[in-house]
PDB file of N, CA and C in Angstrom:
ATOM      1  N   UNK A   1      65.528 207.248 169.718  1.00  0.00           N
ATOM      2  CA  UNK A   1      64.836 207.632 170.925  1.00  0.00           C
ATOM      3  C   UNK A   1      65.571 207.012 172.105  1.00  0.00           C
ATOM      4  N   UNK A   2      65.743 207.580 173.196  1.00  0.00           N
ATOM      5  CA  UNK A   2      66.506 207.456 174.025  1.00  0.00           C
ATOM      6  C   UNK A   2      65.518 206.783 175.436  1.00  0.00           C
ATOM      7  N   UNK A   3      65.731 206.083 176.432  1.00  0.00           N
ATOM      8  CA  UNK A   3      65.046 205.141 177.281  1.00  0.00           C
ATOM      9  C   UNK A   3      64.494 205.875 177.990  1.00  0.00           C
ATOM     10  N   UNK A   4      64.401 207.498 178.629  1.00  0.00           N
ATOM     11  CA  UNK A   4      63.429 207.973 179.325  1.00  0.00           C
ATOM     12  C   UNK A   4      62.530 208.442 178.225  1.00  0.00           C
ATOM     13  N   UNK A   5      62.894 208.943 176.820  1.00  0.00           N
ATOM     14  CA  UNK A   5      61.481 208.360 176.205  1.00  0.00           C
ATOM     15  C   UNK A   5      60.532 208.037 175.886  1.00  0.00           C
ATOM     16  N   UNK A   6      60.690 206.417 175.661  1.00  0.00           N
ATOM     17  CA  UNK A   6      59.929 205.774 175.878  1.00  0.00           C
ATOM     18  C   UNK A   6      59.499 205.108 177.374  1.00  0.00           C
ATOM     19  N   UNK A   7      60.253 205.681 177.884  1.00  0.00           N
ATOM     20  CA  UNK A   7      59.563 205.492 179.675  1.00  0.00           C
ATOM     21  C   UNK A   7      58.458 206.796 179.270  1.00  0.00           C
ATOM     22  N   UNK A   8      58.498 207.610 179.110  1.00  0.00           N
ATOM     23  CA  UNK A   8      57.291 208.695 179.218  1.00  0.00           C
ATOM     24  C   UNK A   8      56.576 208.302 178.597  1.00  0.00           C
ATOM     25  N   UNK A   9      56.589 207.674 177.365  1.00  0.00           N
ATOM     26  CA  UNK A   9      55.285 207.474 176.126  1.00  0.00           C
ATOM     27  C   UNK A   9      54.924 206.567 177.267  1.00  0.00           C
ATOM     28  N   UNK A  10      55.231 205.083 177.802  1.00  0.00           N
ATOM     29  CA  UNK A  10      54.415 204.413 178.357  1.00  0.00           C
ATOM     30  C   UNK A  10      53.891 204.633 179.435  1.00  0.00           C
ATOM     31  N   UNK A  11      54.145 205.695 180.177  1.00  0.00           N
ATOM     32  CA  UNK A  11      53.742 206.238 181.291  1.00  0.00           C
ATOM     33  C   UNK A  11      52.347 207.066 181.022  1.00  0.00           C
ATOM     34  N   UNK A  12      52.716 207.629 179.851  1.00  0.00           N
ATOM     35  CA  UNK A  12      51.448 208.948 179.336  1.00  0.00           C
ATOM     36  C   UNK A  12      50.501 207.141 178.711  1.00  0.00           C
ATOM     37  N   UNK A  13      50.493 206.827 177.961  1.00  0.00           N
ATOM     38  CA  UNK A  13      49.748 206.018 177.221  1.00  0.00           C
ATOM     39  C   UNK A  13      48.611 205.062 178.316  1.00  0.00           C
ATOM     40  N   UNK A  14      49.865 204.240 179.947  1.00  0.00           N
ATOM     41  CA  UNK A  14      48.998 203.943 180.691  1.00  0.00           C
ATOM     42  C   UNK A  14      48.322 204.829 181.320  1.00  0.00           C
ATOM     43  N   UNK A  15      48.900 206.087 181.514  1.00  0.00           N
ATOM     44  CA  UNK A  15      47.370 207.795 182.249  1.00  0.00           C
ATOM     45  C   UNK A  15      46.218 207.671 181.739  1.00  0.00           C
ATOM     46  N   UNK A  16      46.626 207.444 180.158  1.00  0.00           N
ATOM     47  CA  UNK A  16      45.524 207.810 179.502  1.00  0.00           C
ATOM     48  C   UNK A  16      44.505 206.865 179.267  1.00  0.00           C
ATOM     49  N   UNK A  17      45.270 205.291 179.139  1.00  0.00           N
ATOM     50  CA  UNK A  17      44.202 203.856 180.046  1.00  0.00           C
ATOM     51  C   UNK A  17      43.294 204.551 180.840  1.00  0.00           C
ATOM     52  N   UNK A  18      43.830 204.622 182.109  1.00  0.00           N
ATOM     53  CA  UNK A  18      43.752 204.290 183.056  1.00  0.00           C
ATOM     54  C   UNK A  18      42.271 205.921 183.436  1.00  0.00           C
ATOM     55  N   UNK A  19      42.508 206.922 182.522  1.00  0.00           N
ATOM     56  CA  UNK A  19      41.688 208.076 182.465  1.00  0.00           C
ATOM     57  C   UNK A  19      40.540 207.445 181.880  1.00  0.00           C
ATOM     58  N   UNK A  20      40.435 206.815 180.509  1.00  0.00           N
ATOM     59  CA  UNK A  20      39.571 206.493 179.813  1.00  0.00           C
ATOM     60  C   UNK A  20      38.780 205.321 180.492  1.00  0.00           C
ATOM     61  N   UNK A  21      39.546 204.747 181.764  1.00  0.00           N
ATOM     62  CA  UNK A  21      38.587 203.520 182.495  1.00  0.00           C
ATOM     63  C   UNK A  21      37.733 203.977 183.723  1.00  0.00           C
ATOM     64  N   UNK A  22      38.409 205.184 184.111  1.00  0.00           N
ATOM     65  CA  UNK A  22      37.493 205.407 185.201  1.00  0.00           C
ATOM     66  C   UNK A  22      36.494 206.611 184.631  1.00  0.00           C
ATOM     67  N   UNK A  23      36.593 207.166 183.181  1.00  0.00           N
ATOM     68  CA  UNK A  23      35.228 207.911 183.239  1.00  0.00           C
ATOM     69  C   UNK A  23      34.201 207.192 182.244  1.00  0.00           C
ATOM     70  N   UNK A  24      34.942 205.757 181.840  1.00  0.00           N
ATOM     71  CA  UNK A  24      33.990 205.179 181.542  1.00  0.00           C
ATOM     72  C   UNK A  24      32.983 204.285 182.589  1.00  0.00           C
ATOM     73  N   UNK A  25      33.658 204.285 184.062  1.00  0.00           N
ATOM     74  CA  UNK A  25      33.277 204.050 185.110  1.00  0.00           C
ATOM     75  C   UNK A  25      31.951 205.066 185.592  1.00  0.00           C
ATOM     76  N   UNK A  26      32.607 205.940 185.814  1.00  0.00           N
ATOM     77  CA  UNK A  26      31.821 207.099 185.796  1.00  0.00           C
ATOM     78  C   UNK A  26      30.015 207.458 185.043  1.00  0.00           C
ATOM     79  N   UNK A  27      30.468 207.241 183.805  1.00  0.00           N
ATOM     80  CA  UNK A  27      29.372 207.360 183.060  1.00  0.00           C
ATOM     81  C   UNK A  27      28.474 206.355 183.140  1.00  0.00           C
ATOM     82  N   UNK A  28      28.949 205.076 183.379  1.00  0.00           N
ATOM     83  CA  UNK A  28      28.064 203.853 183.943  1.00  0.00           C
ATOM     84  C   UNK A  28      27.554 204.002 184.872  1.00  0.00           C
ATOM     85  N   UNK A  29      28.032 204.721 185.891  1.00  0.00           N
ATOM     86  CA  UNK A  29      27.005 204.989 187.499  1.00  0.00           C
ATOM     87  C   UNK A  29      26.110 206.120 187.330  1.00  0.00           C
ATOM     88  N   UNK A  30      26.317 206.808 186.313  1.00  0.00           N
ATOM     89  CA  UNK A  30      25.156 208.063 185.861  1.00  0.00           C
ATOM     90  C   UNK A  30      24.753 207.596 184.968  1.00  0.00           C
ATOM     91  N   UNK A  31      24.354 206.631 184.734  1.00  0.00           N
ATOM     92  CA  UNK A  31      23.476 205.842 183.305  1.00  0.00           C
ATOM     93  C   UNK A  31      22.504 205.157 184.805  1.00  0.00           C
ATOM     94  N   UNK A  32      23.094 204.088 185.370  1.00  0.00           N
ATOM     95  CA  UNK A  32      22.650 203.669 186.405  1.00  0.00           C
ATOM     96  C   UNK A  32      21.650 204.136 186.983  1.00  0.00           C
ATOM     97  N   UNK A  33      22.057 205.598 187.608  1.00  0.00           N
ATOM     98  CA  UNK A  33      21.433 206.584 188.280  1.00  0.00           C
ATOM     99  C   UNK A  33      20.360 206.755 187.915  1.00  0.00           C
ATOM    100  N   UNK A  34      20.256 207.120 186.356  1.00  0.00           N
ATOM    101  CA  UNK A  34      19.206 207.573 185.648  1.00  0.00           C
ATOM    102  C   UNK A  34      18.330 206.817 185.444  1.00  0.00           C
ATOM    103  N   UNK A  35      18.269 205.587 185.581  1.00  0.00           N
ATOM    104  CA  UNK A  35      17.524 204.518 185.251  1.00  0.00           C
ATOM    105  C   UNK A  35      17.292 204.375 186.437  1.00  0.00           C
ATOM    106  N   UNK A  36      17.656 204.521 187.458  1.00  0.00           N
ATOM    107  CA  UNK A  36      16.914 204.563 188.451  1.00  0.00           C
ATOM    108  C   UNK A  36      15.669 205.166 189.327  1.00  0.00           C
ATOM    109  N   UNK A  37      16.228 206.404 188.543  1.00  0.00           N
ATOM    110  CA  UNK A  37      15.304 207.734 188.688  1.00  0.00           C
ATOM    111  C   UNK A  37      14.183 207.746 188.004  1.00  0.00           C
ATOM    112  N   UNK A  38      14.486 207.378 186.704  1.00  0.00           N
ATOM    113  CA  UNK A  38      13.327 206.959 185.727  1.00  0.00           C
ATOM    114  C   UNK A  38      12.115 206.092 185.710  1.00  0.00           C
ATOM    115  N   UNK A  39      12.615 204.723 186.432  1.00  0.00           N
ATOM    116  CA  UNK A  39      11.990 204.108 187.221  1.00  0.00           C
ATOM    117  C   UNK A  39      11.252 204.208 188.215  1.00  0.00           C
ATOM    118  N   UNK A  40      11.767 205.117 189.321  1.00  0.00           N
ATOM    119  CA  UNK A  40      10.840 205.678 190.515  1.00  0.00           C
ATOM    120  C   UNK A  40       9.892 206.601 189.459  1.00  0.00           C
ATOM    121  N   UNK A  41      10.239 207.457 188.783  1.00  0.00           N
ATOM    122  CA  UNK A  41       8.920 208.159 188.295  1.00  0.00           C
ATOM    123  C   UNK A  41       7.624 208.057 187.574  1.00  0.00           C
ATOM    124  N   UNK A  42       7.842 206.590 187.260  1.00  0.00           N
ATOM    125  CA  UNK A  42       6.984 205.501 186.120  1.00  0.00           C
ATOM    126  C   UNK A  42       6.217 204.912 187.078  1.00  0.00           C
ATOM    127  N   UNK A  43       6.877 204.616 188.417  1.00  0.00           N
ATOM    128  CA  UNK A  43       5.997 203.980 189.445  1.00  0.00           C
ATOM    129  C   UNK A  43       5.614 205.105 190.724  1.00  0.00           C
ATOM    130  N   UNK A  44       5.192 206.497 190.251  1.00  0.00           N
ATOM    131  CA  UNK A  44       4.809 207.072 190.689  1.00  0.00           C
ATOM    132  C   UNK A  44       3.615 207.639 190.168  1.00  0.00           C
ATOM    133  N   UNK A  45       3.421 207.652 189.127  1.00  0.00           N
ATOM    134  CA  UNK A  45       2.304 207.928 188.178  1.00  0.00           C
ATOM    135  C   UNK A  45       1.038 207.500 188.719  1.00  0.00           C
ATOM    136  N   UNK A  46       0.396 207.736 188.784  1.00  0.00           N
ATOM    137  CA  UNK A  46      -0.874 207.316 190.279  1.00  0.00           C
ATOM    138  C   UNK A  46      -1.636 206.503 188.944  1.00  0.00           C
ATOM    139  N   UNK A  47      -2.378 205.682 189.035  1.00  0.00           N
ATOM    140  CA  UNK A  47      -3.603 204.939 188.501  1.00  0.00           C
ATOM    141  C   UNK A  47      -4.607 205.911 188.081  1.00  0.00           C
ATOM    142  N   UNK A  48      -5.518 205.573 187.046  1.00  0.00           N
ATOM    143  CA  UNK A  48      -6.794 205.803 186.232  1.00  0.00           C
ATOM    144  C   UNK A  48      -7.931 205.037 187.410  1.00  0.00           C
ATOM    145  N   UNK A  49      -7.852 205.095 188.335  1.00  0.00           N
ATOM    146  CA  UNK A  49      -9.369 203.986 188.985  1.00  0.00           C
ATOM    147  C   UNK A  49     -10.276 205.202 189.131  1.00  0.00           C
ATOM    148  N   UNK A  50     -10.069 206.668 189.519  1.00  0.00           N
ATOM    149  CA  UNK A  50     -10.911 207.485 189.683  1.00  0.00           C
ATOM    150  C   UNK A  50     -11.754 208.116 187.822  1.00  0.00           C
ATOM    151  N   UNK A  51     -11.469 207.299 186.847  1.00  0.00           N
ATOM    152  CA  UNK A  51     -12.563 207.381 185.926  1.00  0.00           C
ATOM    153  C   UNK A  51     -12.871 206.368 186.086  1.00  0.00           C
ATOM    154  N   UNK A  52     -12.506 205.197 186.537  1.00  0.00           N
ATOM    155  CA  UNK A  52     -13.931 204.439 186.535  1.00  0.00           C
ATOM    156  C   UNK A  52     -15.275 205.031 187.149  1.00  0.00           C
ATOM    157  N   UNK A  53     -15.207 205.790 188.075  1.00  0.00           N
ATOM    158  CA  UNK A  53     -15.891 206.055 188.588  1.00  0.00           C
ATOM    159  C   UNK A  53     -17.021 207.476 187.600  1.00  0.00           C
ATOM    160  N   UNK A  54     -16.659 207.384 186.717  1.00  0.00           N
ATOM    161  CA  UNK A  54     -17.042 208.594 185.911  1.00  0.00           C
ATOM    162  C   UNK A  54     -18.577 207.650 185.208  1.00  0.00           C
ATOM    163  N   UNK A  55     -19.190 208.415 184.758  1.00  0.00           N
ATOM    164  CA  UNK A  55     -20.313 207.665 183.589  1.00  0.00           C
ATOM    165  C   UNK A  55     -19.766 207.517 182.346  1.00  0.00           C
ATOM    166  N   UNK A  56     -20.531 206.411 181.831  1.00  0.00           N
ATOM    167  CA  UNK A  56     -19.673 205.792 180.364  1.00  0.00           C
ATOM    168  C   UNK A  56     -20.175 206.663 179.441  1.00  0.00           C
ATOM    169  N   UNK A  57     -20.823 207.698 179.334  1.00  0.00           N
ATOM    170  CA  UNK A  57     -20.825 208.459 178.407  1.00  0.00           C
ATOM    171  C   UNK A  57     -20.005 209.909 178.155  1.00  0.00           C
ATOM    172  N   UNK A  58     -19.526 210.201 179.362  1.00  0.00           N
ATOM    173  CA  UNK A  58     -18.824 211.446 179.593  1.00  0.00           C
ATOM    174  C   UNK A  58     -17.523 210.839 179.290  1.00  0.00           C
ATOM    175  N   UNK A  59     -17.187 212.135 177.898  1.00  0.00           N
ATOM    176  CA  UNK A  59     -15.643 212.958 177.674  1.00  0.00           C
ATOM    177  C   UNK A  59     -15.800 211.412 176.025  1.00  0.00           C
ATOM    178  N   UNK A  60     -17.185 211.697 175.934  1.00  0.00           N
ATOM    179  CA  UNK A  60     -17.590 210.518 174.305  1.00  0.00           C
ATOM    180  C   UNK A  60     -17.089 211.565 173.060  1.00  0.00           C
ATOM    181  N   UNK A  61     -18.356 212.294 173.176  1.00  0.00           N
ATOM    182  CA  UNK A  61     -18.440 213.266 172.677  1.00  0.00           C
ATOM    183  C   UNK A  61     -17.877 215.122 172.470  1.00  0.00           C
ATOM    184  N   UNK A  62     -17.478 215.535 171.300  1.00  0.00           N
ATOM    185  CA  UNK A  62     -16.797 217.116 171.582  1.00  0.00           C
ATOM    186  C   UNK A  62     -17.789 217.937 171.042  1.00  0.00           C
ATOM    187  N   UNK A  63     -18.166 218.803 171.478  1.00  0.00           N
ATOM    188  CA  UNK A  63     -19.362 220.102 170.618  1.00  0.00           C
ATOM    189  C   UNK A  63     -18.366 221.321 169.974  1.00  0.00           C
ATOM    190  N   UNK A  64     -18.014 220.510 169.052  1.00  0.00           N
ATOM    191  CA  UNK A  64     -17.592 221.651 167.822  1.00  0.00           C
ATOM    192  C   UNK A  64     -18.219 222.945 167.544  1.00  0.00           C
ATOM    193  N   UNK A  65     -19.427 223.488 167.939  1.00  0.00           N
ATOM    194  CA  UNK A  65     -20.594 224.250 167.891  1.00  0.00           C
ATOM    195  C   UNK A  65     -19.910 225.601 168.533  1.00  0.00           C
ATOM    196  N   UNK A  66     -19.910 226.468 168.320  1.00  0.00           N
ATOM    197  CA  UNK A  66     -19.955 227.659 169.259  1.00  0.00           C
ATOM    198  C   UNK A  66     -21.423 228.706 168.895  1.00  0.00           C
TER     199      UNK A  66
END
């Protein structure tokens, strides 16, 4: 093998570093993202306080009956 070569293999080999670091970059800020998003929607979920307000016997019972 002759010296431009292996100048190309190491040229292609660091691309391909250097490819595999930034979309593993990539995929970390859309993991990120998502967990972010996920988060706002968990703390958007409004509260149960409006059954307290219900009577303790309603939604006890089902009437199987027709």
């Amino acid at each position: 093998m002759d010296v431009t070569g292996i100048a190309n293999v190491a040229t292609t080999l660091a691309d391909v570093g250097t490819s595999q670091a930034v979309s593993i970059a990539v995929l970390k800020k859309a993991i990120d993202v998502s967990a972010e998003s996920a988060t706002a929607l968990i703390e958007a979920i409004p509260d149960n306080k409006s059954v307290a307000n219900l009577p303790p016997n309603l939604g006890r019972n089902i009437n199987t009956t027709a």
